[in-house]
PDB file of N, CA and C in Angstrom:
ATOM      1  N   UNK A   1     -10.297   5.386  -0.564  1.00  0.00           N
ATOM      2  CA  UNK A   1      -9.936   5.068   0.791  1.00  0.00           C
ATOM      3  C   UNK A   1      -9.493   6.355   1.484  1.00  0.00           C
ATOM      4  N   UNK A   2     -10.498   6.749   2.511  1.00  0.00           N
ATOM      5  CA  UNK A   2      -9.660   8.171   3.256  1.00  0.00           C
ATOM      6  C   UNK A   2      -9.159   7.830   4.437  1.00  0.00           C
ATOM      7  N   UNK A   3      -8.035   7.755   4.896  1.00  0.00           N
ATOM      8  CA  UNK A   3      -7.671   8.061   6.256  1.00  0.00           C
ATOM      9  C   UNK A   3      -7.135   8.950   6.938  1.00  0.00           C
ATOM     10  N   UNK A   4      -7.697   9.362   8.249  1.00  0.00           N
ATOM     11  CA  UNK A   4      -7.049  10.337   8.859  1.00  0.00           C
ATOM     12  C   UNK A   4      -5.697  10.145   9.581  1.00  0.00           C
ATOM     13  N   UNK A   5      -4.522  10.481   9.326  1.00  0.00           N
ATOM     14  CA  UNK A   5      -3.172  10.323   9.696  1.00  0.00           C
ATOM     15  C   UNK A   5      -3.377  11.340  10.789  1.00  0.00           C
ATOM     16  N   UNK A   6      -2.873  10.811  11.965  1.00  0.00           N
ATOM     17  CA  UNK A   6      -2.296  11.362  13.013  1.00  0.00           C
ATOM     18  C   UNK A   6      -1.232  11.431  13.334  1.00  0.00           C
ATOM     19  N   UNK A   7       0.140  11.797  12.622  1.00  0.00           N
ATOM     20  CA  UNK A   7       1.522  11.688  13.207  1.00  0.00           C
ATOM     21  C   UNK A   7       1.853  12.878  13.754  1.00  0.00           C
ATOM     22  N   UNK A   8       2.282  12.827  15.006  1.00  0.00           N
ATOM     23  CA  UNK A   8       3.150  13.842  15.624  1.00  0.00           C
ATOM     24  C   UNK A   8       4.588  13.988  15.571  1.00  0.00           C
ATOM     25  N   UNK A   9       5.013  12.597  15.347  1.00  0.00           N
ATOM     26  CA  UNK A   9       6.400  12.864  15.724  1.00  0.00           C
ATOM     27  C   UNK A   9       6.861  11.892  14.225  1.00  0.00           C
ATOM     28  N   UNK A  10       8.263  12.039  13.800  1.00  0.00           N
ATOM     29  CA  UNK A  10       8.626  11.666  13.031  1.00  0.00           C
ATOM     30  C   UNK A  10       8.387   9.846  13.245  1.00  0.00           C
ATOM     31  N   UNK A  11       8.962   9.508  14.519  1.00  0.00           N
ATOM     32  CA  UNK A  11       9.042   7.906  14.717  1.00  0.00           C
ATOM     33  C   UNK A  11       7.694   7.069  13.859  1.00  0.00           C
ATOM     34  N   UNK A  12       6.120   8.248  14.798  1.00  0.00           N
ATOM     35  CA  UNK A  12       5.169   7.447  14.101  1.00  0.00           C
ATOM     36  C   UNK A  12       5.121   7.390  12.803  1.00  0.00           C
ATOM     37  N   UNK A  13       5.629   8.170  12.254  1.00  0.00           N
ATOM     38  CA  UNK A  13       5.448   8.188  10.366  1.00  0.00           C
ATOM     39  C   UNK A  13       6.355   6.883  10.461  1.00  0.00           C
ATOM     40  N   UNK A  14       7.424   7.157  10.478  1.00  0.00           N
ATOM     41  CA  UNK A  14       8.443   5.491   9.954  1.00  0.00           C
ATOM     42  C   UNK A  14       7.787   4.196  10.611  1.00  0.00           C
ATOM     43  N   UNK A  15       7.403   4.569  11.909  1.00  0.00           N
ATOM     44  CA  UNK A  15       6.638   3.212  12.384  1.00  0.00           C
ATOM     45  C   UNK A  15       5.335   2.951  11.433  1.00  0.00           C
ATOM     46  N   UNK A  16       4.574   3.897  11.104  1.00  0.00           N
ATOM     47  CA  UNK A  16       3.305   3.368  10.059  1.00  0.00           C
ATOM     48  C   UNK A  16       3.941   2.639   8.833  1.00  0.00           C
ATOM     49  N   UNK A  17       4.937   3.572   8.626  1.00  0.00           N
ATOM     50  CA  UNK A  17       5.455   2.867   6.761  1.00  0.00           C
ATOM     51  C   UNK A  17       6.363   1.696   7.542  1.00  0.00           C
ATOM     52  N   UNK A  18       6.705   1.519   8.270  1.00  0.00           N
ATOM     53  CA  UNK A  18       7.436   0.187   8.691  1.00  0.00           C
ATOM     54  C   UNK A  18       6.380  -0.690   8.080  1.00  0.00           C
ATOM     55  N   UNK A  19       5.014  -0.933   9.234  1.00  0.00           N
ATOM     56  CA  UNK A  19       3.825  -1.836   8.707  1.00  0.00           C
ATOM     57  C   UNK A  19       2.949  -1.542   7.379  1.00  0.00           C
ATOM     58  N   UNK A  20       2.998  -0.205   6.847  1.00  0.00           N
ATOM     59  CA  UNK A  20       2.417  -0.547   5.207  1.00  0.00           C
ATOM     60  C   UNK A  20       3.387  -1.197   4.309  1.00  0.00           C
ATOM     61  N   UNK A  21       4.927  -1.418   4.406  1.00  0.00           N
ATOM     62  CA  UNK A  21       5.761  -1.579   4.042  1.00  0.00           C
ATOM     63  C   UNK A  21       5.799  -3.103   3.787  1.00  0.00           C
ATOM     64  N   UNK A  22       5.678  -3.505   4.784  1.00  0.00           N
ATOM     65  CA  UNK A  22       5.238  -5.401   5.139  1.00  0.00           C
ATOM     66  C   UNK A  22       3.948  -5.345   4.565  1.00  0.00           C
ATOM     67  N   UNK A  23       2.823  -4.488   4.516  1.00  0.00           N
ATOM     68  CA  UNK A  23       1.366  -4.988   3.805  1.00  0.00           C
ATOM     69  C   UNK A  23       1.813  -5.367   2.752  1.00  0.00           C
ATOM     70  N   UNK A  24       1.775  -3.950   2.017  1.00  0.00           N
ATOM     71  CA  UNK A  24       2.278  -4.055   0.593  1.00  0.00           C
ATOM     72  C   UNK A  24       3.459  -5.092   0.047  1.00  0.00           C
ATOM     73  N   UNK A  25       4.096  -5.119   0.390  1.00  0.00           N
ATOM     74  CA  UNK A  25       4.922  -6.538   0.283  1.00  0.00           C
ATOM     75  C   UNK A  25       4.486  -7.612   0.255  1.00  0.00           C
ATOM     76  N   UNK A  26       3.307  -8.048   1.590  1.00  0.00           N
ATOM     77  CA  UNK A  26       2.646  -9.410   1.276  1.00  0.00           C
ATOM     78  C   UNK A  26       1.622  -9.039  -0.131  1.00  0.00           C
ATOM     79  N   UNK A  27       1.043  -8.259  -0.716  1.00  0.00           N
ATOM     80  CA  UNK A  27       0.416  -8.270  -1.646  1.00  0.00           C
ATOM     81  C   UNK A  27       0.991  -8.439  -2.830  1.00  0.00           C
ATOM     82  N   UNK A  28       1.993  -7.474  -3.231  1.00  0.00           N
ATOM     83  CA  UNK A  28       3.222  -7.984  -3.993  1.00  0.00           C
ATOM     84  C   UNK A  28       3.550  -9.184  -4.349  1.00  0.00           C
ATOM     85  N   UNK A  29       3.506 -10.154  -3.151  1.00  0.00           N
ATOM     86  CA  UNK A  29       4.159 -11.329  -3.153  1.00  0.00           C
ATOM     87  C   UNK A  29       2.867 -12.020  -3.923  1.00  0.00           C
ATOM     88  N   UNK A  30       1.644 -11.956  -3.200  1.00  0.00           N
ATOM     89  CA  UNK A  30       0.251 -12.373  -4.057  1.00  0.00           C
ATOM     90  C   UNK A  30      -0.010 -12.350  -5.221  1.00  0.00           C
ATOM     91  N   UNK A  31       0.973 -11.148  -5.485  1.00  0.00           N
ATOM     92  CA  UNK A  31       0.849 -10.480  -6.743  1.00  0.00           C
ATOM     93  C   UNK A  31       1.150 -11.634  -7.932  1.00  0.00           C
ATOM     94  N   UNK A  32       2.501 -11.759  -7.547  1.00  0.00           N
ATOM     95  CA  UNK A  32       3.684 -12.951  -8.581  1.00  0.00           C
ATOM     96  C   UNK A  32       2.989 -14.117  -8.567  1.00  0.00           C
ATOM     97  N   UNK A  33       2.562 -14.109  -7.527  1.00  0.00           N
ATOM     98  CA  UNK A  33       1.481 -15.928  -7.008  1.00  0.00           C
ATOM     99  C   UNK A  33       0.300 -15.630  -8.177  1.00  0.00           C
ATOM    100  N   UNK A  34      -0.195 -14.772  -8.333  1.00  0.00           N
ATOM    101  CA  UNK A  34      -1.605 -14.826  -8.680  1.00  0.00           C
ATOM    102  C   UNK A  34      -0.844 -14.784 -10.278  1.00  0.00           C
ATOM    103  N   UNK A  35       0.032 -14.067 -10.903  1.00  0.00           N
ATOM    104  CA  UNK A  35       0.845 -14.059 -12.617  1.00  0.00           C
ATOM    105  C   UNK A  35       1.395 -15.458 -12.212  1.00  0.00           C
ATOM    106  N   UNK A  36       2.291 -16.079 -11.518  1.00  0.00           N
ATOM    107  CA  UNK A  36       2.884 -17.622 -12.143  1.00  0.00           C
ATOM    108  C   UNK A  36       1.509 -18.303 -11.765  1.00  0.00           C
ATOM    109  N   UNK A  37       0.146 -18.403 -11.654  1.00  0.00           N
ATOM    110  CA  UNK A  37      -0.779 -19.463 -11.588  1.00  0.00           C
ATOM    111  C   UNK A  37      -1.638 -19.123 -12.894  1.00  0.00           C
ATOM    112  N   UNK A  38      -1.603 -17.729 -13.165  1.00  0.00           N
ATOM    113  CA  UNK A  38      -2.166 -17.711 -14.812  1.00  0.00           C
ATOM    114  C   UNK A  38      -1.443 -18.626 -15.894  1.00  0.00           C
ATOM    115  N   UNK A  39      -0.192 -18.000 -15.410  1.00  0.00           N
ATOM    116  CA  UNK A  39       0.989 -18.608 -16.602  1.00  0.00           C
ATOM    117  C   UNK A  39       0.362 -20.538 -16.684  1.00  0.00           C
ATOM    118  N   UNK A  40       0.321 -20.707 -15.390  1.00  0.00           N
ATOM    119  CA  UNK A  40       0.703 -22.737 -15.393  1.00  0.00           C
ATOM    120  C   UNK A  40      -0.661 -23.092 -15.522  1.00  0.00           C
ATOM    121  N   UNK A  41      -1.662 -22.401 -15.480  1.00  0.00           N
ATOM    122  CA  UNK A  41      -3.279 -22.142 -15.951  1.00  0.00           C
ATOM    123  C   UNK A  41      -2.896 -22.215 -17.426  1.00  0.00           C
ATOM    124  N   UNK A  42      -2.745 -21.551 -17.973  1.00  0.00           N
ATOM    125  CA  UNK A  42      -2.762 -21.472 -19.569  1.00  0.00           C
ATOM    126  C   UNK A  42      -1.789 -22.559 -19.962  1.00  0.00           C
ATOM    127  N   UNK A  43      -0.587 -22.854 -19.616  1.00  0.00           N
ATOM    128  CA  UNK A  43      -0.228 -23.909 -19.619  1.00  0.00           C
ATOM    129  C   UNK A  43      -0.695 -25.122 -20.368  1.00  0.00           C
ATOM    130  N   UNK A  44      -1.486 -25.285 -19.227  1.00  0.00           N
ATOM    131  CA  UNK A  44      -2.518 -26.698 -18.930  1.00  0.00           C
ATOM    132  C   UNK A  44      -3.604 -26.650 -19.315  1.00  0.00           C
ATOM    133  N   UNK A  45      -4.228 -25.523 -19.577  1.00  0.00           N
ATOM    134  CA  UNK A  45      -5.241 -25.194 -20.855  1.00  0.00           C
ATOM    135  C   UNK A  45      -6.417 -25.541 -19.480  1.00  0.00           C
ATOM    136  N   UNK A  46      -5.638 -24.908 -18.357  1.00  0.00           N
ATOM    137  CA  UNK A  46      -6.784 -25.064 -16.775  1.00  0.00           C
ATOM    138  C   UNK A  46      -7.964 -23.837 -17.028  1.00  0.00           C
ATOM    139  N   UNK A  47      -9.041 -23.650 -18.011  1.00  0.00           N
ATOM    140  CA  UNK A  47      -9.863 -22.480 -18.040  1.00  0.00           C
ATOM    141  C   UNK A  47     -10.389 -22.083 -16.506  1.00  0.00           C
ATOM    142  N   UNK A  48     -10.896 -22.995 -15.854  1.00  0.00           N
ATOM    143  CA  UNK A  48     -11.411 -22.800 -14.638  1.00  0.00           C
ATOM    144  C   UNK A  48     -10.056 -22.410 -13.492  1.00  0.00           C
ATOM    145  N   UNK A  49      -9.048 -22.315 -13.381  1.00  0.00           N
ATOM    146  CA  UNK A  49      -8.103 -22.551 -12.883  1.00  0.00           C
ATOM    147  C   UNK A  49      -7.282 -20.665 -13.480  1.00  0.00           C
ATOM    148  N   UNK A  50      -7.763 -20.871 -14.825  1.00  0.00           N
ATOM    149  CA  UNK A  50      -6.877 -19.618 -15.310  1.00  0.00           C
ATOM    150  C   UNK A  50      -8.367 -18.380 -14.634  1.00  0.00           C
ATOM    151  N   UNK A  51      -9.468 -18.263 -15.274  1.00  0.00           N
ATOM    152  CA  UNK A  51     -10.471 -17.655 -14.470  1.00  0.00           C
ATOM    153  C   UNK A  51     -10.360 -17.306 -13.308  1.00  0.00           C
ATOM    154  N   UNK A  52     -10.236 -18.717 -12.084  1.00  0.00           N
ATOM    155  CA  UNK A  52     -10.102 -17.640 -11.140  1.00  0.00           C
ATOM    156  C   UNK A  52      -8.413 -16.726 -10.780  1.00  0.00           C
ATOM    157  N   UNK A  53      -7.683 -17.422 -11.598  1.00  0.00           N
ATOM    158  CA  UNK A  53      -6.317 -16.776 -10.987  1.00  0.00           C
ATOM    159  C   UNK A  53      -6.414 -15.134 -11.550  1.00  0.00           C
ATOM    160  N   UNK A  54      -7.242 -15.119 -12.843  1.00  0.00           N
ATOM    161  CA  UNK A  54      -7.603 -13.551 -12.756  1.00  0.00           C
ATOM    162  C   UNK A  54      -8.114 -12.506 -12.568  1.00  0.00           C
ATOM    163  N   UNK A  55      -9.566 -13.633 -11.668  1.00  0.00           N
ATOM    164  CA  UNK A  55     -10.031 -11.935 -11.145  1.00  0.00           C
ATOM    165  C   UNK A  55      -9.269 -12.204  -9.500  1.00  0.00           C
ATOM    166  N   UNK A  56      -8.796 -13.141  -9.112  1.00  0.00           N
ATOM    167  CA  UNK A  56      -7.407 -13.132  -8.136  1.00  0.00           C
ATOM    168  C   UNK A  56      -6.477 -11.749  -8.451  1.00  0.00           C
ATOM    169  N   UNK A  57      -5.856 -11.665  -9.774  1.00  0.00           N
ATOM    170  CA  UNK A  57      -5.476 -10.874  -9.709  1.00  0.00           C
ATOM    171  C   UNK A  57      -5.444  -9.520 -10.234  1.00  0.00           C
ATOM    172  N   UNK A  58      -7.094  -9.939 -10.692  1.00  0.00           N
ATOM    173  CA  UNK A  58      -7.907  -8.077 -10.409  1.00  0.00           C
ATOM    174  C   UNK A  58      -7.371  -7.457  -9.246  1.00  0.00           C
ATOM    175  N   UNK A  59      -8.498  -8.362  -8.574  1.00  0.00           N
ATOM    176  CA  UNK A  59      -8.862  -7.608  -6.857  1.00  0.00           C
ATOM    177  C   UNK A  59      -6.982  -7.318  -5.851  1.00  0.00           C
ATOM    178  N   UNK A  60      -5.865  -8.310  -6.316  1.00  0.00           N
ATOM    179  CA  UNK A  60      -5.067  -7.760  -5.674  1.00  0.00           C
ATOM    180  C   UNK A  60      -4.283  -6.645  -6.144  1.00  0.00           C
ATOM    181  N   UNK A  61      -4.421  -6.346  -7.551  1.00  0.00           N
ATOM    182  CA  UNK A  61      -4.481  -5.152  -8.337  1.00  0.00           C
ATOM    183  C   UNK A  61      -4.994  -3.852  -7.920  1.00  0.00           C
ATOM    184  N   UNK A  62      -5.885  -4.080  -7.384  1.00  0.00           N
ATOM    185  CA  UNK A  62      -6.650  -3.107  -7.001  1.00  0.00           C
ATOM    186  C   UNK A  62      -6.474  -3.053  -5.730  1.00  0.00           C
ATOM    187  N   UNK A  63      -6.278  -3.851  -4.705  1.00  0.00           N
ATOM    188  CA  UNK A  63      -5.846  -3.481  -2.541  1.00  0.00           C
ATOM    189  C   UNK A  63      -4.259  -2.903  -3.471  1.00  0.00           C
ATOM    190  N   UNK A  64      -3.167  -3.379  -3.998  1.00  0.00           N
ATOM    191  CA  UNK A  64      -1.888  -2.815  -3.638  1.00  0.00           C
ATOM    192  C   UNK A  64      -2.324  -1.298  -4.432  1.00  0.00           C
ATOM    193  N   UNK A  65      -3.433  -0.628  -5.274  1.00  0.00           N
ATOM    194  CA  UNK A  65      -3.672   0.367  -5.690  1.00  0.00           C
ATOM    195  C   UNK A  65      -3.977   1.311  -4.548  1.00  0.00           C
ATOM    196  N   UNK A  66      -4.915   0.531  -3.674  1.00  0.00           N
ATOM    197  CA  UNK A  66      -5.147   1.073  -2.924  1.00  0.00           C
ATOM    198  C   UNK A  66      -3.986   1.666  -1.554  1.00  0.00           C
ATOM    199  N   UNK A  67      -3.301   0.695  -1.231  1.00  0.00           N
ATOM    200  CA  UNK A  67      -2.391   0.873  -0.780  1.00  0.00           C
ATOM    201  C   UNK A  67      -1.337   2.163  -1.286  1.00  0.00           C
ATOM    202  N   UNK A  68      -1.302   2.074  -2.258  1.00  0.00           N
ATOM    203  CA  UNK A  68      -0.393   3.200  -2.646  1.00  0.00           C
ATOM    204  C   UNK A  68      -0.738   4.562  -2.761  1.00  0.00           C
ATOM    205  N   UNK A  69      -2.264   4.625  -2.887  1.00  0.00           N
ATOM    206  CA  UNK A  69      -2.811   5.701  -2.652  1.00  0.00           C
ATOM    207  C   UNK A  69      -2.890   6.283  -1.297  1.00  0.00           C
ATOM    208  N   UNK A  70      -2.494   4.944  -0.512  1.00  0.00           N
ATOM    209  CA  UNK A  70      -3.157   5.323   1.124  1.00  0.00           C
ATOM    210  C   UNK A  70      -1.388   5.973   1.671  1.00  0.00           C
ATOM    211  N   UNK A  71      -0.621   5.559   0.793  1.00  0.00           N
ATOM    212  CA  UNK A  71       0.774   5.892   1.003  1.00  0.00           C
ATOM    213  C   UNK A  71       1.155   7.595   0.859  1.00  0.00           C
ATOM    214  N   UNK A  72       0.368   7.536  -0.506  1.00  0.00           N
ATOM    215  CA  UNK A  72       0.720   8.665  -0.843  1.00  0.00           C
ATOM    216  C   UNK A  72      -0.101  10.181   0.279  1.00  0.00           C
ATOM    217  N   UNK A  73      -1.344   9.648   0.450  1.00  0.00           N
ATOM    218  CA  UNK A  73      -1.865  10.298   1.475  1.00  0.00           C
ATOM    219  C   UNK A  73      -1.182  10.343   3.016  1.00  0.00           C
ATOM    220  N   UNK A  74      -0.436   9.671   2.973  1.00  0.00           N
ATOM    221  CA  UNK A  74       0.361   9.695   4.302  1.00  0.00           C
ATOM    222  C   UNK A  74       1.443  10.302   4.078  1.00  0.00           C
ATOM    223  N   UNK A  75       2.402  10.443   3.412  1.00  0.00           N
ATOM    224  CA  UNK A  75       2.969  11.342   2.869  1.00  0.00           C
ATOM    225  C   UNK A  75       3.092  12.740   2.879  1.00  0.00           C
ATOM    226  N   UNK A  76       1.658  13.296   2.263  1.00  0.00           N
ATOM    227  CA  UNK A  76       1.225  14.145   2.575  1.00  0.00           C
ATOM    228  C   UNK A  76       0.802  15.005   3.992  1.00  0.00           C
ATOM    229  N   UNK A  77       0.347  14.070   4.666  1.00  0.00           N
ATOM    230  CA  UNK A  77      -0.351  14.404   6.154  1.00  0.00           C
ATOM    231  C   UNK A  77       1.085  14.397   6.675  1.00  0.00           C
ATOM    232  N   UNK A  78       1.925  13.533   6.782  1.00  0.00           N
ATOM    233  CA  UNK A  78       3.352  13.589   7.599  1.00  0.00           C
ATOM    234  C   UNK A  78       3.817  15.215   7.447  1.00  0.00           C
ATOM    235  N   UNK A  79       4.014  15.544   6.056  1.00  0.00           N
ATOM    236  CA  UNK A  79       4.848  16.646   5.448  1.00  0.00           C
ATOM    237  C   UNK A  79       3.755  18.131   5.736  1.00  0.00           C
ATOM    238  N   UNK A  80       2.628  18.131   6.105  1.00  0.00           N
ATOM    239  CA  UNK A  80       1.600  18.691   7.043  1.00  0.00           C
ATOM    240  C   UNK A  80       1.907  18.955   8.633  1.00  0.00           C
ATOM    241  N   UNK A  81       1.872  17.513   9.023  1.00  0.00           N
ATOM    242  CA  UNK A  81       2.225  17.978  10.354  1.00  0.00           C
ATOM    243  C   UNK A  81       3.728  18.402  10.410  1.00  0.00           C
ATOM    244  N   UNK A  82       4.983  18.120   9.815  1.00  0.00           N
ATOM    245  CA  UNK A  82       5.607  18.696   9.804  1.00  0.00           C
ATOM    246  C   UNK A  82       6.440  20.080   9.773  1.00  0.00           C
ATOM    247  N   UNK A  83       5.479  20.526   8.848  1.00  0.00           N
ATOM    248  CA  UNK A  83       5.458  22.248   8.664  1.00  0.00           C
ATOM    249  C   UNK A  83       4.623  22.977   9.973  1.00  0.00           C
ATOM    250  N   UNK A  84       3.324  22.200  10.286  1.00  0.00           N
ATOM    251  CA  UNK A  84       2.702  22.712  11.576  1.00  0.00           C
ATOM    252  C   UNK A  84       3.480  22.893  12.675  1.00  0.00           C
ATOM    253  N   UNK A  85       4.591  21.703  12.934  1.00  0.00           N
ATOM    254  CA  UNK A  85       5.096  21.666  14.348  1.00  0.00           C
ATOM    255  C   UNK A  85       6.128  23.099  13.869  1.00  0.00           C
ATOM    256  N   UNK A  86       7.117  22.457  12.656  1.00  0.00           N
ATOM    257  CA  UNK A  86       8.181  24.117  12.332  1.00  0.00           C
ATOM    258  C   UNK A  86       7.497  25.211  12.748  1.00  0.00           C
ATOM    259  N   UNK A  87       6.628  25.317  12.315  1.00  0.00           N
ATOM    260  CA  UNK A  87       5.870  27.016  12.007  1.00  0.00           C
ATOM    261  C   UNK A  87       5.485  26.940  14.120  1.00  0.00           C
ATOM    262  N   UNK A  88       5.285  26.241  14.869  1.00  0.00           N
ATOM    263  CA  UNK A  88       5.131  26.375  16.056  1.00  0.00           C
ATOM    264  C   UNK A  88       6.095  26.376  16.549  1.00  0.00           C
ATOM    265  N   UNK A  89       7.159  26.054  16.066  1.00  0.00           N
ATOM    266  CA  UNK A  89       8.653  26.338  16.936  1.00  0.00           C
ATOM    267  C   UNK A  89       9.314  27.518  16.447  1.00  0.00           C
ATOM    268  N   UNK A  90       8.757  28.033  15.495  1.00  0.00           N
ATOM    269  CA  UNK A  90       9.549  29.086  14.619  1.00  0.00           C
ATOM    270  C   UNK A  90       8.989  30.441  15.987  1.00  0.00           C
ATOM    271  N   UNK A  91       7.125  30.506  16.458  1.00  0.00           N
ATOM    272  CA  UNK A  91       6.601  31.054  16.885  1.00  0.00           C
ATOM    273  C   UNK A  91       6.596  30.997  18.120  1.00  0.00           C
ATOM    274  N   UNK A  92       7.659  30.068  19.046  1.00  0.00           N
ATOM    275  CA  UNK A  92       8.177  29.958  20.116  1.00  0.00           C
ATOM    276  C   UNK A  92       9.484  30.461  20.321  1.00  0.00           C
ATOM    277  N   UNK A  93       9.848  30.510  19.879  1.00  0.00           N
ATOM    278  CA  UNK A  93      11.629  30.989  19.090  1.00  0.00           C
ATOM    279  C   UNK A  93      11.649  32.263  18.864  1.00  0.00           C
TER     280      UNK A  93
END
């Protein structure tokens, strides 16, 4: 997943992780949903029921992976533009 981060100012960085913050959280939450429906799947000896609850929770395995990668890349780009704006105030100064 590549995205191009555009933050200028500190606000937009906290405002983006405000809303990846809530993504990732609802996936999280999918997360526990998709492990307690294996659990009450096996249970009940539900094969069709346990099946899909796990590639359920392949694929959300893999978006909150993604997510965290997309985090960490933002991260990065923030702490980028950050040094850009310093180094332009250092050269105004």
């Amino acid at each position: 997943m590549t995205n191009t981060f555009n933050f200028e100012t500190r606000e937009q960085y906290i405002a983006w992780r405000a809303e990846w913050k809530s993504a990732y959280e609802t996936t999280s939450i999918a997360i526990r949903a998709a492990k307690k429906a294996i659990k009450t799947a096996n249970r009940d000896n539900d094969w069709i029921a346990l099946s899909r609850a796990h590639w359920s929770l392949i694929s959300l395995k893999k978006q909150a992976n993604k997510q965290l990668a997309e985090r960490a890349d933002s991260k990065m780009a923030a702490a980028a533009a950050r040094e850009k704006r310093l180094q332009q105030e250092a050269v105004v100064a």
